[in-house]
C-alpha atoms as a PDB file:
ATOM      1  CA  UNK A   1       5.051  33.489 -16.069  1.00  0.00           C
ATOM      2  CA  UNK A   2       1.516  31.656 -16.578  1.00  0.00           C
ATOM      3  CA  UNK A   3       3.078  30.643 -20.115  1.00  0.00           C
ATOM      4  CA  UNK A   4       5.923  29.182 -18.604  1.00  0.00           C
ATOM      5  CA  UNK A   5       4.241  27.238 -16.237  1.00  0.00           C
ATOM      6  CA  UNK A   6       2.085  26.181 -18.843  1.00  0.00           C
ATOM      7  CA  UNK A   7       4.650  24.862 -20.492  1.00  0.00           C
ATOM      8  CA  UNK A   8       6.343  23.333 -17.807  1.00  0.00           C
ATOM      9  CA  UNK A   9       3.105  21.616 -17.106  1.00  0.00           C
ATOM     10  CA  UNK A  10       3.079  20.405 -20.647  1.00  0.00           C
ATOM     11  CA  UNK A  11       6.322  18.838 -20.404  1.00  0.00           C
ATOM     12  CA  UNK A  12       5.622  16.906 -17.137  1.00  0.00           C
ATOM     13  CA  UNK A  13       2.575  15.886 -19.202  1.00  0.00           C
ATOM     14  CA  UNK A  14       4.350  14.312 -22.049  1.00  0.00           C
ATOM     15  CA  UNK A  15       6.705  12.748 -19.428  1.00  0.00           C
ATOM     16  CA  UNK A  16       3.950  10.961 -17.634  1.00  0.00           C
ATOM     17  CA  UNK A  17       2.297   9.619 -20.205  1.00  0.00           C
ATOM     18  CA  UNK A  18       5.659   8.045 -20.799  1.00  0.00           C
ATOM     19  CA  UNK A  19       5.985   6.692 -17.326  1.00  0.00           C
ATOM     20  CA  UNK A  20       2.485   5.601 -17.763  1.00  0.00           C
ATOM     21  CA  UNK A  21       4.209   2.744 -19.805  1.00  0.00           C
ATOM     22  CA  UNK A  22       6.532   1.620 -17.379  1.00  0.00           C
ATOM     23  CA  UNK A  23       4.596  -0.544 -14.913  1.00  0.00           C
ATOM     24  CA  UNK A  24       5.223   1.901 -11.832  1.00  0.00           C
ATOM     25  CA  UNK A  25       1.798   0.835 -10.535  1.00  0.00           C
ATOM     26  CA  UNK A  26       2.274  -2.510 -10.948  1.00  0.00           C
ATOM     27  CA  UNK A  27       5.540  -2.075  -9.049  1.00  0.00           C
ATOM     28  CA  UNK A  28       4.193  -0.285  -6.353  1.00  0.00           C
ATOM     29  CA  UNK A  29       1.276  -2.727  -6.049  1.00  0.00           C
ATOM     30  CA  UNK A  30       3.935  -5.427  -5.745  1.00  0.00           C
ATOM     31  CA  UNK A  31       5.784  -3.491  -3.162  1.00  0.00           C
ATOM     32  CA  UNK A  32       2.607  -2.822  -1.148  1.00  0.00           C
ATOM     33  CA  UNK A  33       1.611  -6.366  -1.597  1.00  0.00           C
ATOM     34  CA  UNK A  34       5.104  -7.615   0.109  1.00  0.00           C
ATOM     35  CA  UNK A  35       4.523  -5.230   3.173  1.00  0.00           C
ATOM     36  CA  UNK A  36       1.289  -6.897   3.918  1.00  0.00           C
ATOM     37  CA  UNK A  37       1.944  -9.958   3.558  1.00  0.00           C
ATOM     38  CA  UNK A  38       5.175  -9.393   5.746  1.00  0.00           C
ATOM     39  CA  UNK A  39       2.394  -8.158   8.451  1.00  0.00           C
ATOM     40  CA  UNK A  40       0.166 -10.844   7.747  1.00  0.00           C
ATOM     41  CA  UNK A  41       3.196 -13.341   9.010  1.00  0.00           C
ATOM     42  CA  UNK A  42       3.784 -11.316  11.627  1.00  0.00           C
ATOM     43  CA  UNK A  43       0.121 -11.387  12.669  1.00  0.00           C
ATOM     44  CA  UNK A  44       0.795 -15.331  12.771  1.00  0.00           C
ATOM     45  CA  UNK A  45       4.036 -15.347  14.550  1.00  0.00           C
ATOM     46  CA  UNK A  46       2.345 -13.524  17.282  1.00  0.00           C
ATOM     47  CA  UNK A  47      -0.819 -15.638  17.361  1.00  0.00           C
ATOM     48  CA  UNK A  48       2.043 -18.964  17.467  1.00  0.00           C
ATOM     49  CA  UNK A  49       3.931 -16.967  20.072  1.00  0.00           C
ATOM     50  CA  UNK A  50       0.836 -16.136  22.296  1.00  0.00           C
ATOM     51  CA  UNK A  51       0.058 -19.944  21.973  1.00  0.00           C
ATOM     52  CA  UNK A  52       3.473 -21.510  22.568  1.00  0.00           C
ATOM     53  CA  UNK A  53       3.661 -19.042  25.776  1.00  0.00           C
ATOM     54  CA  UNK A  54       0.196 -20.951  27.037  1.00  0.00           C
ATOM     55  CA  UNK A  55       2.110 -24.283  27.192  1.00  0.00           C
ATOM     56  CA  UNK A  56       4.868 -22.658  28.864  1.00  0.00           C
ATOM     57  CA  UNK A  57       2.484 -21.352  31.636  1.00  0.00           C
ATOM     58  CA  UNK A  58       1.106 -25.165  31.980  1.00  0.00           C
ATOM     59  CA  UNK A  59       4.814 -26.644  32.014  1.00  0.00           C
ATOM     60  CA  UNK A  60       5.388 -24.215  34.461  1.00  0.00           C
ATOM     61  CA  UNK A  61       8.394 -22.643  32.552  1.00  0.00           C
ATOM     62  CA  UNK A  62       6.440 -19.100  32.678  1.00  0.00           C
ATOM     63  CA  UNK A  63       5.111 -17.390  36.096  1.00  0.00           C
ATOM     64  CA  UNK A  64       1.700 -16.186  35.607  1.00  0.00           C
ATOM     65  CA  UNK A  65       2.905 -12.364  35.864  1.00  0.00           C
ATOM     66  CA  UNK A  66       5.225 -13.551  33.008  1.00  0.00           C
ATOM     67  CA  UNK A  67       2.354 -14.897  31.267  1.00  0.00           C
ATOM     68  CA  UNK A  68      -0.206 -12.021  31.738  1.00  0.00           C
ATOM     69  CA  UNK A  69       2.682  -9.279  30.885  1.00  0.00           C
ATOM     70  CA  UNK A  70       3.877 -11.755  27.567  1.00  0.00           C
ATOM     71  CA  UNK A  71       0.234 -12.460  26.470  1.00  0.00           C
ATOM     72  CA  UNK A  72      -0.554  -8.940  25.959  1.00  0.00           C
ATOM     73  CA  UNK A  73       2.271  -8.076  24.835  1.00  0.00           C
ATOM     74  CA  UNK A  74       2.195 -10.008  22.014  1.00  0.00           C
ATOM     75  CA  UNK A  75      -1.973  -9.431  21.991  1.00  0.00           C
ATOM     76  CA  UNK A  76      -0.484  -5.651  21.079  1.00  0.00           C
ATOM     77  CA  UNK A  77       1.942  -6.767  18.195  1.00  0.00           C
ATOM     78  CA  UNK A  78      -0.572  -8.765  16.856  1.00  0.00           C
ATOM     79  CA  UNK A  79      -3.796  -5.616  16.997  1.00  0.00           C
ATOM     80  CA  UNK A  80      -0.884  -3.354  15.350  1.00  0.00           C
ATOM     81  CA  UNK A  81       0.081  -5.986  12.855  1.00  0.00           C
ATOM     82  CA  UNK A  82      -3.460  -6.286  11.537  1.00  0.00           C
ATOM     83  CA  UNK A  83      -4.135  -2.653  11.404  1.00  0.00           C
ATOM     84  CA  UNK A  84      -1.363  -2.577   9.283  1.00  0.00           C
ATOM     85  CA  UNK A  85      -2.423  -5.522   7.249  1.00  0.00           C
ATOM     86  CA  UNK A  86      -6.254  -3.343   6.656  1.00  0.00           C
ATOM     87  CA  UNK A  87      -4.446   0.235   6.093  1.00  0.00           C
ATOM     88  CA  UNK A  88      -2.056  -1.982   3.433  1.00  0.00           C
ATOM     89  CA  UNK A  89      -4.791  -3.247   1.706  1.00  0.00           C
ATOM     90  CA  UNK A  90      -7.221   0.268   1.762  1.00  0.00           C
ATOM     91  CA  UNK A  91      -3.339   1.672   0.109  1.00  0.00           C
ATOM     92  CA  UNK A  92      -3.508  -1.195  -2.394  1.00  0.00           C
ATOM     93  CA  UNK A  93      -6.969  -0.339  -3.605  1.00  0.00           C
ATOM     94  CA  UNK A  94      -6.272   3.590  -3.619  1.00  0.00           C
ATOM     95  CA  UNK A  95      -3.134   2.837  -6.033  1.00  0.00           C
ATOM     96  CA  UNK A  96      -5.272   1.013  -8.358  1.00  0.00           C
ATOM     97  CA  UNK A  97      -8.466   3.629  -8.048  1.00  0.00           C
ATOM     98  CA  UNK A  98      -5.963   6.307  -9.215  1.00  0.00           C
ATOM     99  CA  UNK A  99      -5.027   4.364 -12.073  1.00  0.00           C
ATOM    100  CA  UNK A 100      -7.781   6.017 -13.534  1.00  0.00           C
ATOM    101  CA  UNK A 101      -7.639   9.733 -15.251  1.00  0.00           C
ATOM    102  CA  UNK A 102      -5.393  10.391 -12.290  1.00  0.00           C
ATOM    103  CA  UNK A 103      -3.234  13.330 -14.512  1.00  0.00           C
ATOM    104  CA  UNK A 104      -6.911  15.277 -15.225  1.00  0.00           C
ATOM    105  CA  UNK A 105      -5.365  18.313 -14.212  1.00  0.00           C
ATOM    106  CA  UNK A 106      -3.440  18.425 -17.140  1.00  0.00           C
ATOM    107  CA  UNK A 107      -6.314  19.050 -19.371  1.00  0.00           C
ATOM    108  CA  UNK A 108      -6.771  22.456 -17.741  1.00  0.00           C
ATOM    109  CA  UNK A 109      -3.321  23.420 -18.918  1.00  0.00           C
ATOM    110  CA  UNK A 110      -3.654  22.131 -22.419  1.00  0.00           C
ATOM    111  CA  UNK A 111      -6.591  24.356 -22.793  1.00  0.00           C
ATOM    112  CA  UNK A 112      -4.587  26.977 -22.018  1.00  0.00           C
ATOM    113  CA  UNK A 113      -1.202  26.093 -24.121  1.00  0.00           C
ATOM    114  CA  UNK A 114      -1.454  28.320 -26.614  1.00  0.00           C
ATOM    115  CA  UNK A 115      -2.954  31.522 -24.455  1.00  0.00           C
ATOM    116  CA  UNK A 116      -1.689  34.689 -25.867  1.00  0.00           C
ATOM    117  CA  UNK A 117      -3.813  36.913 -23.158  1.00  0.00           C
ATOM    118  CA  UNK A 118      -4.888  36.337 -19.979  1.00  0.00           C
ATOM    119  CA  UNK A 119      -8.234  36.015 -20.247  1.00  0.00           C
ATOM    120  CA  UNK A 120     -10.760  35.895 -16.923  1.00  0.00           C
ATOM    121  CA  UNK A 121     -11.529  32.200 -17.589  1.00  0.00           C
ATOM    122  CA  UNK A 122      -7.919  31.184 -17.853  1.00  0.00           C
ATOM    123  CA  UNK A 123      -7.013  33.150 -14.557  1.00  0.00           C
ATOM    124  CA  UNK A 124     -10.344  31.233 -12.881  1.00  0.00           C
ATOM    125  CA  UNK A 125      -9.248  28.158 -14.100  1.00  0.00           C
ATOM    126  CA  UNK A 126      -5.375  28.102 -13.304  1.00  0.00           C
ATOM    127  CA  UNK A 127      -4.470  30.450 -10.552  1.00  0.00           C
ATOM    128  CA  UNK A 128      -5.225  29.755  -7.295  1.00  0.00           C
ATOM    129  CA  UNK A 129      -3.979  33.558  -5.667  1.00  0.00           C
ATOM    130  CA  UNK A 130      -1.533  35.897  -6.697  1.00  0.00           C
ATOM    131  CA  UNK A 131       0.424  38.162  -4.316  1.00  0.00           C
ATOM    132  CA  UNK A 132       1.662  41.468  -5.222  1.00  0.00           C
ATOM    133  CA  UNK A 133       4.401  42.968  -3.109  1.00  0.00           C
ATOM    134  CA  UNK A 134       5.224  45.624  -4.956  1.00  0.00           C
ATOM    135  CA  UNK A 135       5.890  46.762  -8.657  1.00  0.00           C
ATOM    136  CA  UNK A 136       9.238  44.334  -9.663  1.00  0.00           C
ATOM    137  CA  UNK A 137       8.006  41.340  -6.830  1.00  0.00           C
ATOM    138  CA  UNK A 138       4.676  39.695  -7.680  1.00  0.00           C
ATOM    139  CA  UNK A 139       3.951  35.685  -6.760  1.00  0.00           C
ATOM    140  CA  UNK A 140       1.846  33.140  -8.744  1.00  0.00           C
ATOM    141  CA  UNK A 141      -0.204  30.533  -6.776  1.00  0.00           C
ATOM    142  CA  UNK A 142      -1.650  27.898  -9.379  1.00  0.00           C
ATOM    143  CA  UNK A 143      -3.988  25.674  -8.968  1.00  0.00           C
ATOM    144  CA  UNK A 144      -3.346  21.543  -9.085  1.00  0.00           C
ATOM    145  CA  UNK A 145       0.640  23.092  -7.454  1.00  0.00           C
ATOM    146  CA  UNK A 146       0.077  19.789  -5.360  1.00  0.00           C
ATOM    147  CA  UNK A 147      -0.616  17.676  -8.128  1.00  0.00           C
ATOM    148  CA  UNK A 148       2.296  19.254 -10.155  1.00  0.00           C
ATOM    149  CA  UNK A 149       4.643  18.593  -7.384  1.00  0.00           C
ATOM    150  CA  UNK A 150       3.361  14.991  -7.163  1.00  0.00           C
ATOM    151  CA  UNK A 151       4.246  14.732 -10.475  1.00  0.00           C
ATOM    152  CA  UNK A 152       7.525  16.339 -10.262  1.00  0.00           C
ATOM    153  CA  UNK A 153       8.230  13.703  -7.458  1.00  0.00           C
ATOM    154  CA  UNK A 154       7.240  11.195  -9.470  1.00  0.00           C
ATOM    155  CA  UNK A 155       9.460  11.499 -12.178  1.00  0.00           C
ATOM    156  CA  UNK A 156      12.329  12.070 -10.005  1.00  0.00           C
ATOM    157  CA  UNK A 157      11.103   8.627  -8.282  1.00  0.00           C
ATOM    158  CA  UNK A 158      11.480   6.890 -11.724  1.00  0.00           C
ATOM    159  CA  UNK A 159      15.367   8.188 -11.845  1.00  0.00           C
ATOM    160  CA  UNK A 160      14.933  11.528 -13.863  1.00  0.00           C
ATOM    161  CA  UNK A 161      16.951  15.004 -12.610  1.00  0.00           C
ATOM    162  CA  UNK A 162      15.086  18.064 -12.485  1.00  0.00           C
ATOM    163  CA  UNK A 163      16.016  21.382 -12.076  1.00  0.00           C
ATOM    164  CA  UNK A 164      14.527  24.968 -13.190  1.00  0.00           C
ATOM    165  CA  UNK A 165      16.621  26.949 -15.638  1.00  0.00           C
ATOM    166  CA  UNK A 166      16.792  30.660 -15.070  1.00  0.00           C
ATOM    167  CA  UNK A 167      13.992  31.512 -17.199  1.00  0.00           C
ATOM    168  CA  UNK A 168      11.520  29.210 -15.021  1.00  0.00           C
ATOM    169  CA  UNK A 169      11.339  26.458 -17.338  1.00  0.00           C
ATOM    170  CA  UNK A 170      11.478  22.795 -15.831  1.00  0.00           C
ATOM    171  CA  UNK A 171      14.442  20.721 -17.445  1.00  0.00           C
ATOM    172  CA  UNK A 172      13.931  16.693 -16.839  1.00  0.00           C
ATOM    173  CA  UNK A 173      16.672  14.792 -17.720  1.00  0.00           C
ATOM    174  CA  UNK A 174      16.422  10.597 -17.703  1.00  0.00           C
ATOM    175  CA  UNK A 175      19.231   8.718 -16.130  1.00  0.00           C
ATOM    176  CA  UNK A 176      21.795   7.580 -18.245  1.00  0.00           C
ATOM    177  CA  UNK A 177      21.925   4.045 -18.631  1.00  0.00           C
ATOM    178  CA  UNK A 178      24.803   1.854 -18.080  1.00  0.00           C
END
């Protein structure tokens, strides 16, 4: 079982580093980038919105209960807008800090690829807990099973299938091209 997922984390491995060519980041950056700056216009709408509404209280198109409940109402819009517009950008800058040795976990498997014994180090490093229900039924927690998901995710993202054969080993397949 620990050989298996070893493997399995190989092959995610190998298939990262050839995602890692495609410009997914630079994608996602993009994406992120068009979400602010759709915020950032709404920010303005509301602030051209709040001030159009002040000429419509002085032309006496507006009540002033119209005007109070309007102005804060689009005072509100605006708050959420920009909270948006600083959470965007905090999300920008954590996409392009995790550029950076963000598939370290990996090494820990590699260390371990060729492991013909379990050794006390190996278990340390790799397994998180292991549950034994009885003799036939045992379960494997490993560590980084959050980062290995992410990366499952990630390559399904990018248009591959995956699926787990009966013998536990991971098959990725790429989407055909047409």
């Amino acid at each position: 079982m620990l050989k298996t997922h070893i493997a399995n984390v190989l092959d995610i491995g190998r298939i990262l580093e050839y995602i890692d060519t495609v410009p997914f980041q630079e994608l996602e950056i993009r994406e992120l980038e068009r979400q602010k700056e759709a915020k950032e216009q709404e920010v303005q709408r509301c602030r051209k919105l709040r001030d159009m509404l002040y000429e419509d209280l002085k032309d006496g198109i507006v009540s002033k209960e119209d005007y109070t409940e309007l102005y804060e109402g689009y005072n509100s819009r605006r708050k959420k807008a920009e909270e948006a517009v600083r959470k965007l950008g905090h999300v920008i800058q954590d996409v392009m800090d995790a550029k950076t040795d963000k598939y370290e976990w990996l090494r820990y498997f590699k260390e371990y690829q060729n492991i013909s014994r379990l050794s006390r180090m190996a278990a340390v490093e790799l397994i998180d807990r292991v549950r034994v229900y009885d003799k036939d039924h045992i379960e494997i927690d490993f560590n980084f099973q959050d980062c290995f998901q992410s990366a499952l995710r990630q390559i399904q993202s990018a248009g591959c299938t995956v699926y787990t054969e009966k013998n536990g080993r991971i098959e990725i397949q790429e989407r055909e091209v047409v």
